[in-house]
C-alpha atoms as a PDB file:
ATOM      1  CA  UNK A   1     -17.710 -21.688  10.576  1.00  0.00           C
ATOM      2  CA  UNK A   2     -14.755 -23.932   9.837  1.00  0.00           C
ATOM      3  CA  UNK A   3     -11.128 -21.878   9.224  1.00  0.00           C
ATOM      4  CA  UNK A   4     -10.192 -22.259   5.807  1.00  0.00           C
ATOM      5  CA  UNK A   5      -7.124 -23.609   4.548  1.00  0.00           C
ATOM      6  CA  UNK A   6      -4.127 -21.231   4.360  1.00  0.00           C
ATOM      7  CA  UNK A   7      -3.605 -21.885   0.872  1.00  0.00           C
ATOM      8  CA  UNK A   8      -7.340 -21.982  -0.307  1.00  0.00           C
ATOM      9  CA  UNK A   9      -8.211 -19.588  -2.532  1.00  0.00           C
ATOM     10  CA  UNK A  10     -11.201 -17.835  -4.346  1.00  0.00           C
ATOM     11  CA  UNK A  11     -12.433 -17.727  -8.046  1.00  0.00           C
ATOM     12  CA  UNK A  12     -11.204 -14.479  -9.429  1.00  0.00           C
ATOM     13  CA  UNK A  13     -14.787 -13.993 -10.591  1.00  0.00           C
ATOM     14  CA  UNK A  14     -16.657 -14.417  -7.047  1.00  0.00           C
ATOM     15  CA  UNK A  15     -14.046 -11.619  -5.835  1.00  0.00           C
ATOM     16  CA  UNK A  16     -14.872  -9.296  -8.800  1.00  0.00           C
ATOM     17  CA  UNK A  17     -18.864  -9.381  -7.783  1.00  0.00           C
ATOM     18  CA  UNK A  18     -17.550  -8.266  -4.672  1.00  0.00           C
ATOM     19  CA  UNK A  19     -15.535  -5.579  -5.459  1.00  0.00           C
ATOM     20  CA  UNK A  20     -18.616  -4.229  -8.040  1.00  0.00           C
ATOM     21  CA  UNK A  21     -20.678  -4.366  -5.121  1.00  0.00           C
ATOM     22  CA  UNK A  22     -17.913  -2.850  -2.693  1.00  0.00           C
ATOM     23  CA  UNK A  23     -17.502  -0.115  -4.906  1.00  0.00           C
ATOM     24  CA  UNK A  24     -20.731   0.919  -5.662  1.00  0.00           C
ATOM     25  CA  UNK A  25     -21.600   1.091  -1.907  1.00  0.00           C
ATOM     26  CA  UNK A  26     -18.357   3.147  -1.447  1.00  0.00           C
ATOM     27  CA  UNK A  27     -19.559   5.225  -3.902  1.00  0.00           C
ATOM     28  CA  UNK A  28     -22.764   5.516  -2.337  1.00  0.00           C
ATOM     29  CA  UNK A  29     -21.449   6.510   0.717  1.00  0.00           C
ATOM     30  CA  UNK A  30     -18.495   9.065  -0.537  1.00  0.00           C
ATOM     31  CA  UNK A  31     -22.199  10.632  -2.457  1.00  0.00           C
ATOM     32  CA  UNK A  32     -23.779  10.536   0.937  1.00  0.00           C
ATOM     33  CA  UNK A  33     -21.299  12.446   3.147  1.00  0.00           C
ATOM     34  CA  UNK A  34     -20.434  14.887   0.308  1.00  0.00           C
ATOM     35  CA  UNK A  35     -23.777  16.096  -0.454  1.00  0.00           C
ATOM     36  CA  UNK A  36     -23.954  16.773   3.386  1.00  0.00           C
ATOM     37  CA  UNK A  37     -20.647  18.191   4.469  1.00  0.00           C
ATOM     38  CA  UNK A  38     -21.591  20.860   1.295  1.00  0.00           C
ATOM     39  CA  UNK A  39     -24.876  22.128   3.247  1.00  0.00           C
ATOM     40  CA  UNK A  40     -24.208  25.821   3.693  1.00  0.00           C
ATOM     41  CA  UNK A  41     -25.713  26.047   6.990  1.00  0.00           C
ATOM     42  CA  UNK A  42     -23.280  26.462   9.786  1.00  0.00           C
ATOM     43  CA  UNK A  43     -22.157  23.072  12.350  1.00  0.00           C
ATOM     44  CA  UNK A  44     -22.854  22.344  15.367  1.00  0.00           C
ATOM     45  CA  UNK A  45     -21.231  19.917  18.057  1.00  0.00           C
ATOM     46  CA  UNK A  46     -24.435  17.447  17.646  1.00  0.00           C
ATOM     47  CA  UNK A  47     -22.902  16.844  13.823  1.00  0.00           C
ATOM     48  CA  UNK A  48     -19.796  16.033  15.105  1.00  0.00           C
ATOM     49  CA  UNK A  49     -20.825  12.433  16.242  1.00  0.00           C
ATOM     50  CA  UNK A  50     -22.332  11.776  13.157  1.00  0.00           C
ATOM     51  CA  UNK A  51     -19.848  12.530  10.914  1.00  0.00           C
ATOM     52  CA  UNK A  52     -17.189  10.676  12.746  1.00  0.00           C
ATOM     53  CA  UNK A  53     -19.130   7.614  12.116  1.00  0.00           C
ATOM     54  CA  UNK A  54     -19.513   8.464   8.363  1.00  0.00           C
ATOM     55  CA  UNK A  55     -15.748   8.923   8.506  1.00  0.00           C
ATOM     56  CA  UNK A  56     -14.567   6.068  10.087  1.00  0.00           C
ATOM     57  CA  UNK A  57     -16.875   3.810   8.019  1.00  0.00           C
ATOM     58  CA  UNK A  58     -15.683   5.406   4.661  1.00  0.00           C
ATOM     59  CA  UNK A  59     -12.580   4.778   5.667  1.00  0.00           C
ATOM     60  CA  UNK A  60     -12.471   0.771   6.360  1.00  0.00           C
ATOM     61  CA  UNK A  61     -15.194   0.878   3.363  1.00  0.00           C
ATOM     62  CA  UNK A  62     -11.764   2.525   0.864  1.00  0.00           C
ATOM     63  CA  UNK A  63      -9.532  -0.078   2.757  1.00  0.00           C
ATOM     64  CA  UNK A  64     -11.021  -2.743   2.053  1.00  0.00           C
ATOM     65  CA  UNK A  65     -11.630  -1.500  -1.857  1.00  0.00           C
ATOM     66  CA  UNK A  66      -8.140  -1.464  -1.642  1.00  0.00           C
ATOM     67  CA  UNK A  67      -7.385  -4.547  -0.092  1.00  0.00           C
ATOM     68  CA  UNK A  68      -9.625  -6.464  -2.821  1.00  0.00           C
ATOM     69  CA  UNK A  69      -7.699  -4.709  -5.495  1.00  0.00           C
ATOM     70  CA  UNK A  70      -4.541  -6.524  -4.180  1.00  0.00           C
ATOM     71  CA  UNK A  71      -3.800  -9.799  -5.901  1.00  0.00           C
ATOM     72  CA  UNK A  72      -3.450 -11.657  -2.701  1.00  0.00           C
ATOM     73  CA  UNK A  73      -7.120 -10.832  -2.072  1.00  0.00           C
ATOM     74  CA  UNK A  74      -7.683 -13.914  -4.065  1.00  0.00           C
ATOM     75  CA  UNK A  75      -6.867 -15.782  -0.714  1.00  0.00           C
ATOM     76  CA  UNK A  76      -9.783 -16.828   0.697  1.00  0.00           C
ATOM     77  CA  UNK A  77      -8.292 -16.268   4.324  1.00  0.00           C
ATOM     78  CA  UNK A  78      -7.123 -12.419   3.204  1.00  0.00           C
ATOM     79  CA  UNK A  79     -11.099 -12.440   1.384  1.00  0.00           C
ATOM     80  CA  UNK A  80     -12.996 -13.502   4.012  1.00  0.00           C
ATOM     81  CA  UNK A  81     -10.886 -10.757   6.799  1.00  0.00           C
ATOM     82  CA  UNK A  82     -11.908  -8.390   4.047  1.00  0.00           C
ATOM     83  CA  UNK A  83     -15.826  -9.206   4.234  1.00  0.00           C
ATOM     84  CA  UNK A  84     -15.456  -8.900   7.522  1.00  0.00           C
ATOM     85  CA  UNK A  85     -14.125  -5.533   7.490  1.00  0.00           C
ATOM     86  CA  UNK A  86     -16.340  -4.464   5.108  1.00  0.00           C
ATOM     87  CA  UNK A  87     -19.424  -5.085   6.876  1.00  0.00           C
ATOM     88  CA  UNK A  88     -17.984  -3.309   9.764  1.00  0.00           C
ATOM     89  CA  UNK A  89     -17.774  -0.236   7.939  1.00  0.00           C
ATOM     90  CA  UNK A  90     -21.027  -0.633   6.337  1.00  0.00           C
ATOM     91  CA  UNK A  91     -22.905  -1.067   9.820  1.00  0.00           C
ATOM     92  CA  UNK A  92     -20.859   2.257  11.127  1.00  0.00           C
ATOM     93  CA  UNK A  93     -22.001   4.029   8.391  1.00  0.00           C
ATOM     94  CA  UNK A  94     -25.719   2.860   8.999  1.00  0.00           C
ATOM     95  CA  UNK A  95     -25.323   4.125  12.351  1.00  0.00           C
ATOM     96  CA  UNK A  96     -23.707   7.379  11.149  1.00  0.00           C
ATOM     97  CA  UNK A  97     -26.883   7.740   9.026  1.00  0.00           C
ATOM     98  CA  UNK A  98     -29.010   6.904  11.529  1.00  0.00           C
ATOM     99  CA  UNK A  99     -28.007   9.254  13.881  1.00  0.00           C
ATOM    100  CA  UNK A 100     -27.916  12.171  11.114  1.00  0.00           C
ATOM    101  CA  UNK A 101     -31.207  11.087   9.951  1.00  0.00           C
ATOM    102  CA  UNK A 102     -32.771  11.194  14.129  1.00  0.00           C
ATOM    103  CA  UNK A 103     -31.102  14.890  14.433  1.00  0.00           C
ATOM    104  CA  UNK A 104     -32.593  16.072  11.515  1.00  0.00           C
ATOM    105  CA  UNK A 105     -35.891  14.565  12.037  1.00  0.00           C
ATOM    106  CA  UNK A 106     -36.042  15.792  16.128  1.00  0.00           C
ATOM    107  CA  UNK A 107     -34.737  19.219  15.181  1.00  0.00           C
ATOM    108  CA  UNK A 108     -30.940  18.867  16.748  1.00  0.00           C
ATOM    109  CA  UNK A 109     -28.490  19.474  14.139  1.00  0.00           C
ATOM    110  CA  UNK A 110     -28.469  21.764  11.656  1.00  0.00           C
ATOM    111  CA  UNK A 111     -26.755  20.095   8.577  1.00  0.00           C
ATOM    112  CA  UNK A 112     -30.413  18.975   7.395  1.00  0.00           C
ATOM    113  CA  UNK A 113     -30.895  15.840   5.379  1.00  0.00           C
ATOM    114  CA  UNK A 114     -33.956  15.780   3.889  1.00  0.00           C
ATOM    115  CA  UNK A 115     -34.448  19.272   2.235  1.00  0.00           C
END
């Protein structure tokens, strides 16, 4: 994929679609992790690896929110580093899932997901 120019930038309104669609995944996964971490029952060290994955994911997920809130996010250099980013976090939180998901399923960890 060709490097854009340095000075090229975005329509305002292709980087608002984004950040609806950034935002509502965000929120997604901000309901996900809270809805788990509030399970009464009791941790144990197969949640931990989990929910570091959640946690790093959230985070680059609210950095890049924040990062297409800037005004310079109209850049499409400073955009495009963004996307990048974003799908970063969204694949770690996949995995995060995933992993939650397979504990619960085989029996391992005992903050349950599905009931």
């Amino acid at each position: 994929m060709p490097e854009p120019d340095p000075e090229e930038k975005i329509d305002a309104t292709f980087r608002n679609g984004s950040l609806t669609a950034a935002g509502i995944i965000l929120g997604f996964s901000l309901s996900f992790i809270g809805r788990w971490v509030s399970n009464p029952k009791d941790w144990s060290a197969i949640d931990i690896a989990p929910m570091v994955l959640l946690t790093v994911g959230i985070a680059l997920q609210v950095k890049v929110f924040a990062d297409l809130l800037a005004r310079d996010s109209l850049i499409a250099e400073k955009y495009d580093r963004a996307r990048r980013l974003f799908l970063i976090g969204l694949v770690i939180v996949a995995i995060g899932m995933g992993i939650a998901l397979l504990n619960d399923i085989l029996g391992l960890g005992s903050m349950q997901m599905l009931g």
